[in-house]
C-alpha atoms as a PDB file:
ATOM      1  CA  UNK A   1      43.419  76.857-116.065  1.00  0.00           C
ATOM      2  CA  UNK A   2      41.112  73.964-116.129  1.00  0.00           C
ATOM      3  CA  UNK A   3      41.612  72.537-113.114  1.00  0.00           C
ATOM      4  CA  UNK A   4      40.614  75.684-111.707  1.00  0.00           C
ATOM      5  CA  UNK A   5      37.582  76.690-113.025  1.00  0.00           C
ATOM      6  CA  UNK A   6      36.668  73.019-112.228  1.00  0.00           C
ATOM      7  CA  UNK A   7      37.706  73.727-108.712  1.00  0.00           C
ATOM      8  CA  UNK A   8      35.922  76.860-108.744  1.00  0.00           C
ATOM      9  CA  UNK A   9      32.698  75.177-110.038  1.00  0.00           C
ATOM     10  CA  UNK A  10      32.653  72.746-107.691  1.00  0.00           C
ATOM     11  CA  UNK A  11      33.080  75.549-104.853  1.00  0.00           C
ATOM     12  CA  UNK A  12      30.344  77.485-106.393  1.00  0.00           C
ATOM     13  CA  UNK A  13      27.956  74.191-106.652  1.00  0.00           C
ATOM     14  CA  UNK A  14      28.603  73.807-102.797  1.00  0.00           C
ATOM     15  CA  UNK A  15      28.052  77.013-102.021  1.00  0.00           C
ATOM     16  CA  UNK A  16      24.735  77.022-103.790  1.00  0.00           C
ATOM     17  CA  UNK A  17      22.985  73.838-102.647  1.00  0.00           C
ATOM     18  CA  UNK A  18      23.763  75.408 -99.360  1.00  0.00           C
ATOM     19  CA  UNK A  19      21.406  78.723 -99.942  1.00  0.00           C
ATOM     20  CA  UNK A  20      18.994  76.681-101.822  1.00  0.00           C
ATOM     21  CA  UNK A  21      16.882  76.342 -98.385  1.00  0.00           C
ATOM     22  CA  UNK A  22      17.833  79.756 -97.659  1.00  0.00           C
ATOM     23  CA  UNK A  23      16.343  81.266-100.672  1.00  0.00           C
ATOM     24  CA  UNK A  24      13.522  78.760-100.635  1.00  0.00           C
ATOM     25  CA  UNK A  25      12.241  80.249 -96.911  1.00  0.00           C
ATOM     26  CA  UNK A  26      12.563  83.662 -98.916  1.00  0.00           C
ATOM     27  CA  UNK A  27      10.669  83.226-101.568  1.00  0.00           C
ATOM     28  CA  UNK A  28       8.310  81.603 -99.518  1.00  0.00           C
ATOM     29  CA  UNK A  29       8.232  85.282 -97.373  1.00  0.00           C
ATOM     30  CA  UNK A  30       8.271  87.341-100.149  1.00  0.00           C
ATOM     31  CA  UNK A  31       5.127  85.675-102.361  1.00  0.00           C
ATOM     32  CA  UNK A  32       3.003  85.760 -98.858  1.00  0.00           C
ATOM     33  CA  UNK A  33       3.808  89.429 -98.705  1.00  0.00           C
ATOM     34  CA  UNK A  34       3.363  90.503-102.345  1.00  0.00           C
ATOM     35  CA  UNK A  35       1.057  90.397-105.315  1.00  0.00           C
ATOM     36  CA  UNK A  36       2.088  88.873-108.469  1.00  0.00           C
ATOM     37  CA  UNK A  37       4.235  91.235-110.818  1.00  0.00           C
ATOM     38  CA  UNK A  38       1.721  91.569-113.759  1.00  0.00           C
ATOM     39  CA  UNK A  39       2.556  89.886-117.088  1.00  0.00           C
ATOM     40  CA  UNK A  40       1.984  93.196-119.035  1.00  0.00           C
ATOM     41  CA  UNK A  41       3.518  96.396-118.613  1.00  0.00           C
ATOM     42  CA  UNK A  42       1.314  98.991-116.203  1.00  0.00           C
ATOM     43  CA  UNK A  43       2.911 101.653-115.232  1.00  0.00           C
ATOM     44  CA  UNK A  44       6.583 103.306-115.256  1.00  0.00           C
ATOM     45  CA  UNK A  45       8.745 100.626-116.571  1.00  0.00           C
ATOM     46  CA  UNK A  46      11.318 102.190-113.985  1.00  0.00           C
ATOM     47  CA  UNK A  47       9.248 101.374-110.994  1.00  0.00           C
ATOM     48  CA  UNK A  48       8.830  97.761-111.781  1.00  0.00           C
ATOM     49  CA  UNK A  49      11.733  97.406-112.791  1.00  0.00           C
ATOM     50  CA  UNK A  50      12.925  98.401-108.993  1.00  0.00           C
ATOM     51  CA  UNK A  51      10.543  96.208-107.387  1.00  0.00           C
ATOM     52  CA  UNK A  52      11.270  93.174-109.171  1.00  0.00           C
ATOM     53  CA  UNK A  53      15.170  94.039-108.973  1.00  0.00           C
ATOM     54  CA  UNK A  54      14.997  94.432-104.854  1.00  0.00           C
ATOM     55  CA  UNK A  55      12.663  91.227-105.010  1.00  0.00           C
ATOM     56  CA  UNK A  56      15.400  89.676-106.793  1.00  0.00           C
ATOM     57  CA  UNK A  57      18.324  91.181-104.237  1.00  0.00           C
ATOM     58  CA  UNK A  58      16.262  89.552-101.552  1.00  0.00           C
ATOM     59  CA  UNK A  59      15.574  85.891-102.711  1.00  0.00           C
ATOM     60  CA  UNK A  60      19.703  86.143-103.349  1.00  0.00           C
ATOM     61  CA  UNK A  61      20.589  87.443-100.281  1.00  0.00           C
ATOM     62  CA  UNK A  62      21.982  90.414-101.265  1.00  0.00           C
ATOM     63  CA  UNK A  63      20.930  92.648 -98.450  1.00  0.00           C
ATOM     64  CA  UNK A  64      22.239  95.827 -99.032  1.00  0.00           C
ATOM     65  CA  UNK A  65      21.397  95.680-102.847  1.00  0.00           C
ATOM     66  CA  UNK A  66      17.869  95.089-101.658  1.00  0.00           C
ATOM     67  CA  UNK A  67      17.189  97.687 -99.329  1.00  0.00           C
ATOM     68  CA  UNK A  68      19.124  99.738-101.297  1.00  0.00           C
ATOM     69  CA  UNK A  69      16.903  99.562-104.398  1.00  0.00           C
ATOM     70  CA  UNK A  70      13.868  99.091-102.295  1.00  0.00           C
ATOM     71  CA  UNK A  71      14.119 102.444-100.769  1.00  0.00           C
ATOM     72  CA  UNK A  72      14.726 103.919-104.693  1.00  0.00           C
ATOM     73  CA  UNK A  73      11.152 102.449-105.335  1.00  0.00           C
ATOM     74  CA  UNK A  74       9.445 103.883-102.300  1.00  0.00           C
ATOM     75  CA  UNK A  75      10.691 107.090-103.168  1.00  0.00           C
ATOM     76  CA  UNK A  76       9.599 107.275-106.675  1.00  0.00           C
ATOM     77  CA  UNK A  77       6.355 106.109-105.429  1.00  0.00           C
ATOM     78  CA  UNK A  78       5.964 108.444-102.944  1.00  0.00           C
ATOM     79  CA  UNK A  79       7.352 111.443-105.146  1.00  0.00           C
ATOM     80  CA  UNK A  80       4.667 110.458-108.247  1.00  0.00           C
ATOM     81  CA  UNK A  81       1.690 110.419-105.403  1.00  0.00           C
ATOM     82  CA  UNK A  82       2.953 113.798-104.480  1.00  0.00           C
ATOM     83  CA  UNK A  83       3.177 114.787-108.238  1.00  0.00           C
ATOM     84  CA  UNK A  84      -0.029 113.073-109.221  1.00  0.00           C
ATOM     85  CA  UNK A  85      -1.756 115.139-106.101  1.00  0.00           C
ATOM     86  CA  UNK A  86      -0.275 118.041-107.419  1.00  0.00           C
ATOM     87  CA  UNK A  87       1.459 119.038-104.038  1.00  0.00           C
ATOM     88  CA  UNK A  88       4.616 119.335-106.044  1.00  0.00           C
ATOM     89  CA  UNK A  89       6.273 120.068-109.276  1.00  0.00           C
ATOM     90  CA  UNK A  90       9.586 119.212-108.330  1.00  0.00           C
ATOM     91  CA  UNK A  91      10.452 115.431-109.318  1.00  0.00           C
ATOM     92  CA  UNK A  92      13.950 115.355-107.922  1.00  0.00           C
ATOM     93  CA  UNK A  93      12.767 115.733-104.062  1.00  0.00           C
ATOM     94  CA  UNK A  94      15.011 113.854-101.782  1.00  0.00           C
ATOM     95  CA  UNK A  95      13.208 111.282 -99.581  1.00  0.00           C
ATOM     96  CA  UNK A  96      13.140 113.405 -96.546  1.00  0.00           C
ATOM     97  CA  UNK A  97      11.845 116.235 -98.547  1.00  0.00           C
ATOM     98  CA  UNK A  98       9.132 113.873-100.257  1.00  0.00           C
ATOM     99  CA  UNK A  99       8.451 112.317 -96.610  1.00  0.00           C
ATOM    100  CA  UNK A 100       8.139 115.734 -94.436  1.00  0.00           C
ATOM    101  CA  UNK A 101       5.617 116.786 -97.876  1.00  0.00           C
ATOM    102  CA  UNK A 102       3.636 113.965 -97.472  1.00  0.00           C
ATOM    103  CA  UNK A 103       3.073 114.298 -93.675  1.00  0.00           C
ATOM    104  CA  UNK A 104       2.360 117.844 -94.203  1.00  0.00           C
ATOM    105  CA  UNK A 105      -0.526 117.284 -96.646  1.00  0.00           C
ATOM    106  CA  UNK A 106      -1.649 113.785 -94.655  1.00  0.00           C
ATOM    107  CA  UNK A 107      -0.892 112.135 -98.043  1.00  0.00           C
ATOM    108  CA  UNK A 108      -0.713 108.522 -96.413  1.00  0.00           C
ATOM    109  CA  UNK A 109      -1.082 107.844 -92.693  1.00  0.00           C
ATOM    110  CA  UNK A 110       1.477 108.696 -90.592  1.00  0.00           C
ATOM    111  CA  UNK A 111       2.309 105.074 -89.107  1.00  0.00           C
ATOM    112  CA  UNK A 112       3.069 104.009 -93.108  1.00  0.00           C
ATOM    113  CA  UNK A 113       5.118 107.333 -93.126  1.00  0.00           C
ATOM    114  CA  UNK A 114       7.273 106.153 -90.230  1.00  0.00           C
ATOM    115  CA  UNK A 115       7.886 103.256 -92.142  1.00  0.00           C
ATOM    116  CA  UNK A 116       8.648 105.076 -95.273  1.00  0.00           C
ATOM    117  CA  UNK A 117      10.945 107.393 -93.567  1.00  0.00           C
ATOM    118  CA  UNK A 118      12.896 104.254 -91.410  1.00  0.00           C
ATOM    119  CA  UNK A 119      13.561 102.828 -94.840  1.00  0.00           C
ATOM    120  CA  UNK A 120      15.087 105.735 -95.956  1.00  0.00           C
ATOM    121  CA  UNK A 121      17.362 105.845 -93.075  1.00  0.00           C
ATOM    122  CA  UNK A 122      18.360 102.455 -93.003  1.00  0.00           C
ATOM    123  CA  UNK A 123      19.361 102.900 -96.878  1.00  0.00           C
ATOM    124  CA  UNK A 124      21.401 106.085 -95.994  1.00  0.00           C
ATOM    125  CA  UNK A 125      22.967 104.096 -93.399  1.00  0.00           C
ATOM    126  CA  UNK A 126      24.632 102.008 -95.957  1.00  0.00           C
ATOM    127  CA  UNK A 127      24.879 104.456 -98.818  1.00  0.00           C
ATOM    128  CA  UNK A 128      26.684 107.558 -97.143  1.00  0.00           C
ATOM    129  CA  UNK A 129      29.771 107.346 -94.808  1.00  0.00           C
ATOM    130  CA  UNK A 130      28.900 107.780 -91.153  1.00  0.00           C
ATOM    131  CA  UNK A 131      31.404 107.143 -88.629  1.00  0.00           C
ATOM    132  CA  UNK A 132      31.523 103.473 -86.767  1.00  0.00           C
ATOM    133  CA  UNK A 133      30.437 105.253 -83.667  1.00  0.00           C
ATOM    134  CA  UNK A 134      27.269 106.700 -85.133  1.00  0.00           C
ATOM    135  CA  UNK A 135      24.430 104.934 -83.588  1.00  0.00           C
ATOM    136  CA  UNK A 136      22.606 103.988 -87.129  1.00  0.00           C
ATOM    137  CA  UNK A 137      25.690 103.398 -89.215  1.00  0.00           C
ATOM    138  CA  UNK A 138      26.511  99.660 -90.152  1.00  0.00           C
ATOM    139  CA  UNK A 139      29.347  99.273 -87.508  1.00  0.00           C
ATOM    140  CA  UNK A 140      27.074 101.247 -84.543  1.00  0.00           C
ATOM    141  CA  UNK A 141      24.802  98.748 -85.050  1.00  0.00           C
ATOM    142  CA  UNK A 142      26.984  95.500 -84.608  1.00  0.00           C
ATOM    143  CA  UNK A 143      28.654  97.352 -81.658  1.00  0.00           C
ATOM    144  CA  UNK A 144      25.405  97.877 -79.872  1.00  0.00           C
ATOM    145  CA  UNK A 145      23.484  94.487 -80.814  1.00  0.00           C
ATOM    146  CA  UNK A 146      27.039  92.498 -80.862  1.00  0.00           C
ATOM    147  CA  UNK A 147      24.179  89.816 -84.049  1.00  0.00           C
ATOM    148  CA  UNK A 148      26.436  88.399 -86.563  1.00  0.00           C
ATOM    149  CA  UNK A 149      26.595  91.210 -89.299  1.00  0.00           C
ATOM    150  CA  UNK A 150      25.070  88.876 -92.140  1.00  0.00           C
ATOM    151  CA  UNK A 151      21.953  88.645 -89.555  1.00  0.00           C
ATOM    152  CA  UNK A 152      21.688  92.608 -89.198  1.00  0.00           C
ATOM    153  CA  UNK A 153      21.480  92.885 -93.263  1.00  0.00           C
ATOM    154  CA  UNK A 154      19.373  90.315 -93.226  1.00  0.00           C
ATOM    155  CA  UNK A 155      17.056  91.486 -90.761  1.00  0.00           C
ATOM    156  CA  UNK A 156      17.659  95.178 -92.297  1.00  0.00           C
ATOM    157  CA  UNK A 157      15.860  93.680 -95.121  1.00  0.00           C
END
């Protein structure tokens, strides 16, 4: 039993001065692209709590996770703008709901919508069963671009 979790160490040591670099380039992205979490709680704990998760997904290379989670914490912020403007009482919108609201009302412009709403996609690409033909699932995608699938999840994020 030793001798494999030795084994197994020494795999996992490998494997990790490998992504160091990896990880280094992406934290390197993200702290160009992002403000500093704050030291003291503002805010719904929830909502950090995404951010810094996805952040975390990223640096990791957990793809999926990241998007994932990232979309969760679009969502909630674009539901509590939409709550906060009063343009809804309904706190369980879906996304597409929340996004077709928000461009309704002119709540954010609608190039940052796009954005919001290609998120959205992209995480229901990975989150509900489409069929490997379907031109935005997982497998559509690596049919049509024929990129190593770690570099579409890695560009997805």
């Amino acid at each position: 039993m030793n001798e494999q979790r030795d084994c197994l160490i020494g795999a996992l040591k490998a494997t990790s001065d490998r992504a160091i670099a990896e990880r280094a380039e992406r934290i390197l992205w993200v702290s160009s692209n992002t403000r500093p979490m704050p030291s003291a709680v503002i805010g719904r704990i929830e909502e950090m709590a995404l951010l810094n998760e996805a952040t975390h997904c990223f640096v990791d290379g957990h793809f999926i996770a990241a998007i994932i989670v990232a979309a969760a914490y679009v969502e909630q912020q674009l539901v509590q703008e939409l709550l906060d403007r009063g343009l809804t009482s309904n706190d369980k919108l879906r996304a597409s709901e929340a996004i077709t609201l928000a461009q309704t009302h002119a709540v954010f412009e609608s190039a940052l919508l796009a954005r919001v709403d290609a998120v959205a996609e992209l995480r229901n690409s990975y989150a509900h069963l489409r069929l490997p033909t379907h031109p935005t699932s997982f497998s559509g995608r690596f049919n049509n671009s024929r990129l190593h699938p770690d570099l579409i999840r890695e560009n997805d994020a």
